[in-house]
N, C-alpha and C. Protein backbone atom coordinates (compact mmCIF):
# COMPACT_ATOMS: atom_id res chain seq x y z
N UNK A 1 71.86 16.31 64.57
CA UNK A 1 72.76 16.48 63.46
C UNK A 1 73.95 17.35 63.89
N UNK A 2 75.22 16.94 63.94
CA UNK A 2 76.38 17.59 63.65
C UNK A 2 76.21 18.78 63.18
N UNK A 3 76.95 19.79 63.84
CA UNK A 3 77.18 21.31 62.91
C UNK A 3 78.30 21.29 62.75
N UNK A 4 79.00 21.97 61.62
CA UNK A 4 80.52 22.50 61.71
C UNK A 4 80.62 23.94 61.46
N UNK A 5 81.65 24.77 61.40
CA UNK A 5 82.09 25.63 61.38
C UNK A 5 82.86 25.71 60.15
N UNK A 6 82.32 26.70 59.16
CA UNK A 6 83.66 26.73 57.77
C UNK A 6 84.13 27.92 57.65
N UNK A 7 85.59 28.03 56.97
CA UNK A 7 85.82 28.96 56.85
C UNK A 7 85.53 30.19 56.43
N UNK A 8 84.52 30.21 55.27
CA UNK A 8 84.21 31.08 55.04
C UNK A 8 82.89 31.59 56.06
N UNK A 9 82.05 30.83 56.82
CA UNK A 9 81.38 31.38 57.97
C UNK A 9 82.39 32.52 58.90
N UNK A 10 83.59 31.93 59.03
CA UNK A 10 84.18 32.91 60.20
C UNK A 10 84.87 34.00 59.28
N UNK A 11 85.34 34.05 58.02
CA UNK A 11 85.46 35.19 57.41
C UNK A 11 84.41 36.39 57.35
N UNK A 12 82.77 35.42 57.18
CA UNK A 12 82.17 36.56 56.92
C UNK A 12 81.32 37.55 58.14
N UNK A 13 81.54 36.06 59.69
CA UNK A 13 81.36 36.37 60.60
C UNK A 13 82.24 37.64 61.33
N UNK A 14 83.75 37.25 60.65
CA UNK A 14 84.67 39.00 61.15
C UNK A 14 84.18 40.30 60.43
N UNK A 15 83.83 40.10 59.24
CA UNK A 15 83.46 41.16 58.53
C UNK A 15 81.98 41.47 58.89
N UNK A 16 81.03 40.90 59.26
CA UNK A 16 79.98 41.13 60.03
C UNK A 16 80.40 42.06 61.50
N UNK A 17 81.26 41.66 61.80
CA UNK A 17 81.86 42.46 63.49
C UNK A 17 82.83 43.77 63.40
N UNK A 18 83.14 43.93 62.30
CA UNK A 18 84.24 44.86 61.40
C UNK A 18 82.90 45.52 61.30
N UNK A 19 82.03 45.70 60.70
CA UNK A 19 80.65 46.48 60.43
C UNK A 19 80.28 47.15 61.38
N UNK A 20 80.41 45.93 62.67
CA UNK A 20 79.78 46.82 63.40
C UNK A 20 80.49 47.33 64.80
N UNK A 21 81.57 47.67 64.68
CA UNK A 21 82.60 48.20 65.09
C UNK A 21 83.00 48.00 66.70
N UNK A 22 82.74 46.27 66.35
CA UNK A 22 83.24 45.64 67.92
C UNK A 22 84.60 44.86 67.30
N UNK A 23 85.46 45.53 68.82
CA UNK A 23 86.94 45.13 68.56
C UNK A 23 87.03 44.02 68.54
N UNK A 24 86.78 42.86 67.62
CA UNK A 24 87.14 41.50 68.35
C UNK A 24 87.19 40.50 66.68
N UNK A 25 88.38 39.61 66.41
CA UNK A 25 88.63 39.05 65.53
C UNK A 25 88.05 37.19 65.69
N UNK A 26 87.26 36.54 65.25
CA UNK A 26 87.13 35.40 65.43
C UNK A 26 88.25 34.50 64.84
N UNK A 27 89.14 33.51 65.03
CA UNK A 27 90.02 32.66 64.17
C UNK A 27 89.23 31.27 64.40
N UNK A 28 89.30 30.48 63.34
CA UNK A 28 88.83 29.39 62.97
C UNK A 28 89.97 28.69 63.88
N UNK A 29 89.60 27.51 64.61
CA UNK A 29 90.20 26.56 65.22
C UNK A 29 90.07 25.29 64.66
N UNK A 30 89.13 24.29 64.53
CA UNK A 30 88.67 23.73 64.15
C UNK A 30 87.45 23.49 63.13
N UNK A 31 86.34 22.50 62.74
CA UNK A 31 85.39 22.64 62.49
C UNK A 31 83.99 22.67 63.81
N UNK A 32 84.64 22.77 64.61
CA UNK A 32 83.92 22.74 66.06
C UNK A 32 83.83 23.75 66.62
N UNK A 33 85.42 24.34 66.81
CA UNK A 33 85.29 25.45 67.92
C UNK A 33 86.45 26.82 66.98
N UNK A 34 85.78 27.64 67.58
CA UNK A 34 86.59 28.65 66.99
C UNK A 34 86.86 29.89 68.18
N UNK A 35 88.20 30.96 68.14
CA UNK A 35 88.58 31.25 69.21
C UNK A 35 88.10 32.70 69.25
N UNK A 36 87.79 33.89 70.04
CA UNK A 36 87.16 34.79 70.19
C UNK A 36 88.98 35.78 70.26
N UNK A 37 89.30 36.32 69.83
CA UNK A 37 90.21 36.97 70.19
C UNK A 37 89.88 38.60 70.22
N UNK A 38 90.21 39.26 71.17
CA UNK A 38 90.37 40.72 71.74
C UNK A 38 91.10 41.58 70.67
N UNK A 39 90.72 42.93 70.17
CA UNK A 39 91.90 43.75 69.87
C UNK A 39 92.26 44.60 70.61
N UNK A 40 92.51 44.50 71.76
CA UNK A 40 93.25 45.50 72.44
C UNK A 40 92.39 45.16 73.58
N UNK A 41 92.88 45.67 74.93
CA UNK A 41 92.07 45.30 76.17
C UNK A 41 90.69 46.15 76.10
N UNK A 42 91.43 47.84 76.43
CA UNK A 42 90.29 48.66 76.92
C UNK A 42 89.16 48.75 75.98
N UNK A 43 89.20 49.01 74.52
CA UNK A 43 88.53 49.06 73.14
C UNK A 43 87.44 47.92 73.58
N UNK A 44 87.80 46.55 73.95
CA UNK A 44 86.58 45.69 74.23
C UNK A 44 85.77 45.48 75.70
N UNK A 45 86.12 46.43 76.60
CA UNK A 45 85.65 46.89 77.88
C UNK A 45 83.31 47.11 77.59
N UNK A 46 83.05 46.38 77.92
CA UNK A 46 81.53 46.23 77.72
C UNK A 46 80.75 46.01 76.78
N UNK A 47 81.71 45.41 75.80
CA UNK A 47 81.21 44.89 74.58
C UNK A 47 81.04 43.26 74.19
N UNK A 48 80.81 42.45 75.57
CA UNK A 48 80.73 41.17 75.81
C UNK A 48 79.72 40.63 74.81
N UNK A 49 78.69 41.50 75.75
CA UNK A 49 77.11 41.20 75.69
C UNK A 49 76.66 41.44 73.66
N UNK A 50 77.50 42.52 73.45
CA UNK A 50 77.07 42.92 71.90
C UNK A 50 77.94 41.82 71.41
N UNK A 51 79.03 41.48 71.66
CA UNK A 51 79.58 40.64 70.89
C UNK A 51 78.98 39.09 70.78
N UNK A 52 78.26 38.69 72.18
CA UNK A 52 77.51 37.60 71.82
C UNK A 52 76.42 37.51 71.16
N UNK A 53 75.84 38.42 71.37
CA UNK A 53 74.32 38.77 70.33
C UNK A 53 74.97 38.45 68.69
N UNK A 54 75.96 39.25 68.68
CA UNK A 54 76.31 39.67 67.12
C UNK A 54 76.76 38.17 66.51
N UNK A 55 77.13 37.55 67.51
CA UNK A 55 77.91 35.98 67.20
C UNK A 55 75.99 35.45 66.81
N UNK A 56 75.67 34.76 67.74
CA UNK A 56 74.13 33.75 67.63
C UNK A 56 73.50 34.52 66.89
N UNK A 57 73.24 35.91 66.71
CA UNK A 57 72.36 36.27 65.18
C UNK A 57 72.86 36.12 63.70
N UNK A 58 74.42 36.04 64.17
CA UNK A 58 75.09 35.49 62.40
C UNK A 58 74.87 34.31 62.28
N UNK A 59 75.02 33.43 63.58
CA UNK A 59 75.16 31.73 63.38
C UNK A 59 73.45 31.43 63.47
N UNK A 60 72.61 32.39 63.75
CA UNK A 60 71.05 32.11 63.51
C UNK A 60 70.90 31.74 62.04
N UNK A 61 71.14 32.48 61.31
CA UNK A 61 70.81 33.50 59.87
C UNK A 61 71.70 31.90 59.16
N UNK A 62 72.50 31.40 59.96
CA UNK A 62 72.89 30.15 59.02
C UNK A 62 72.44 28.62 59.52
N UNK A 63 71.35 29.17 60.39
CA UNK A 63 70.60 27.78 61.04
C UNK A 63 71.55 27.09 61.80
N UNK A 64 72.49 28.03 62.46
CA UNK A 64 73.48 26.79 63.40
C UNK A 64 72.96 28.01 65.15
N UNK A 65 73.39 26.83 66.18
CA UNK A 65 72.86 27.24 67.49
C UNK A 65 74.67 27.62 67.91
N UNK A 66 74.83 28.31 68.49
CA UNK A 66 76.25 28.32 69.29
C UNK A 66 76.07 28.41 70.75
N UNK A 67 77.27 27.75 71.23
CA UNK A 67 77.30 27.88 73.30
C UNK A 67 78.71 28.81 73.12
N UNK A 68 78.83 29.15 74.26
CA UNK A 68 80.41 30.16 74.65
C UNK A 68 80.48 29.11 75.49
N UNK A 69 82.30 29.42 76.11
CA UNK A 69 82.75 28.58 77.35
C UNK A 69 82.53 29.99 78.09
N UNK A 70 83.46 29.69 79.44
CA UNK A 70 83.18 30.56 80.52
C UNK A 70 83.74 31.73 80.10
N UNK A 71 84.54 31.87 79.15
CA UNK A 71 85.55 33.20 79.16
C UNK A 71 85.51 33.95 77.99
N UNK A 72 84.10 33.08 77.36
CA UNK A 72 83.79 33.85 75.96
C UNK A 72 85.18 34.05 74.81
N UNK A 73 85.99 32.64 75.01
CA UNK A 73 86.86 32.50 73.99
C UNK A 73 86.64 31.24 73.27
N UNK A 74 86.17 30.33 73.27
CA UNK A 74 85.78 29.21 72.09
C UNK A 74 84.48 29.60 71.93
N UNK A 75 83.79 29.54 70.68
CA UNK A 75 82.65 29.16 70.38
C UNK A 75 82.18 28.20 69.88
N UNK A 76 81.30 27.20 69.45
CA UNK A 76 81.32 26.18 69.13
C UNK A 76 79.81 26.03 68.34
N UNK A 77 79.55 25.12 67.74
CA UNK A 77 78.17 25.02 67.65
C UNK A 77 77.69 23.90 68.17
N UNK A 78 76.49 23.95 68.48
CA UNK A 78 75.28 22.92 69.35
C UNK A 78 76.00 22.35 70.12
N UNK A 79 76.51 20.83 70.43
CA UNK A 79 76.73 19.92 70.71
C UNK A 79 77.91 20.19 71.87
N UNK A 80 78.68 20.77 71.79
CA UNK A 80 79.60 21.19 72.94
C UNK A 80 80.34 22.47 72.92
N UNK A 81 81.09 22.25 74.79
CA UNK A 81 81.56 24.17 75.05
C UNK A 81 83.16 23.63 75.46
N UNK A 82 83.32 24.18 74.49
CA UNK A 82 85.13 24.22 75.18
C UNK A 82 85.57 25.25 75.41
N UNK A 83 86.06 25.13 77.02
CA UNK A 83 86.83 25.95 77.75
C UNK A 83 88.19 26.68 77.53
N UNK A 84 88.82 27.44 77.58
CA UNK A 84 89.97 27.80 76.95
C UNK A 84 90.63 29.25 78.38
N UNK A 85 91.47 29.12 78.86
CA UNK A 85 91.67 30.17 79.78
C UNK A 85 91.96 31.37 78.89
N UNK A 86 91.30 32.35 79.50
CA UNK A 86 91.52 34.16 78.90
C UNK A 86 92.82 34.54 78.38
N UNK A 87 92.25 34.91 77.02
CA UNK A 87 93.93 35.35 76.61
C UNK A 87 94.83 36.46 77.47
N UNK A 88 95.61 36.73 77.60
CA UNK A 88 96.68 38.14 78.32
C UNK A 88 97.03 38.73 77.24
């Protein structure tokens, strides 16, 4: 079965990450993939690992599976990983 991504998932997914005081804003891209964006470089310096946990335990809690691409900027659910080069 198809998953999608809605908007109000990634609203409540930022405010889930706003809680817990990792620098990083999700924007809705599609119903597929959505983009991981940074607030500031140093602020997100070893906060990869928390930020992926914090992603797959929100998208658990709504019965969807997520993959990252290589640079931990699209997320997607189940079915595919799109790649996206690192923001600057």
């Amino acid at each position: 079965m198809r998953q999608e991504f809605t908007y109000n998932q990634i609203a409540h997914l930022n405010a889930a990450l706003h809680e817990q005081r990792l620098p990083y804003r999700i924007s809705f891209h599609d119903a597929e993939t959505a983009v991981v964006e940074p607030l500031g470089f140093c602020a997100c310096d070893g906060k990869e690992g928390m930020l992926k946990a914090a992603i797959e335990a929100f998208f658990e809690k709504e019965g969807m599976t997520v993959t990252f691409s290589d640079h931990c900027e699209i997320i997607s659910p189940g079915c595919r990983t799109v790649s996206m080069a690192a923001c600057q």
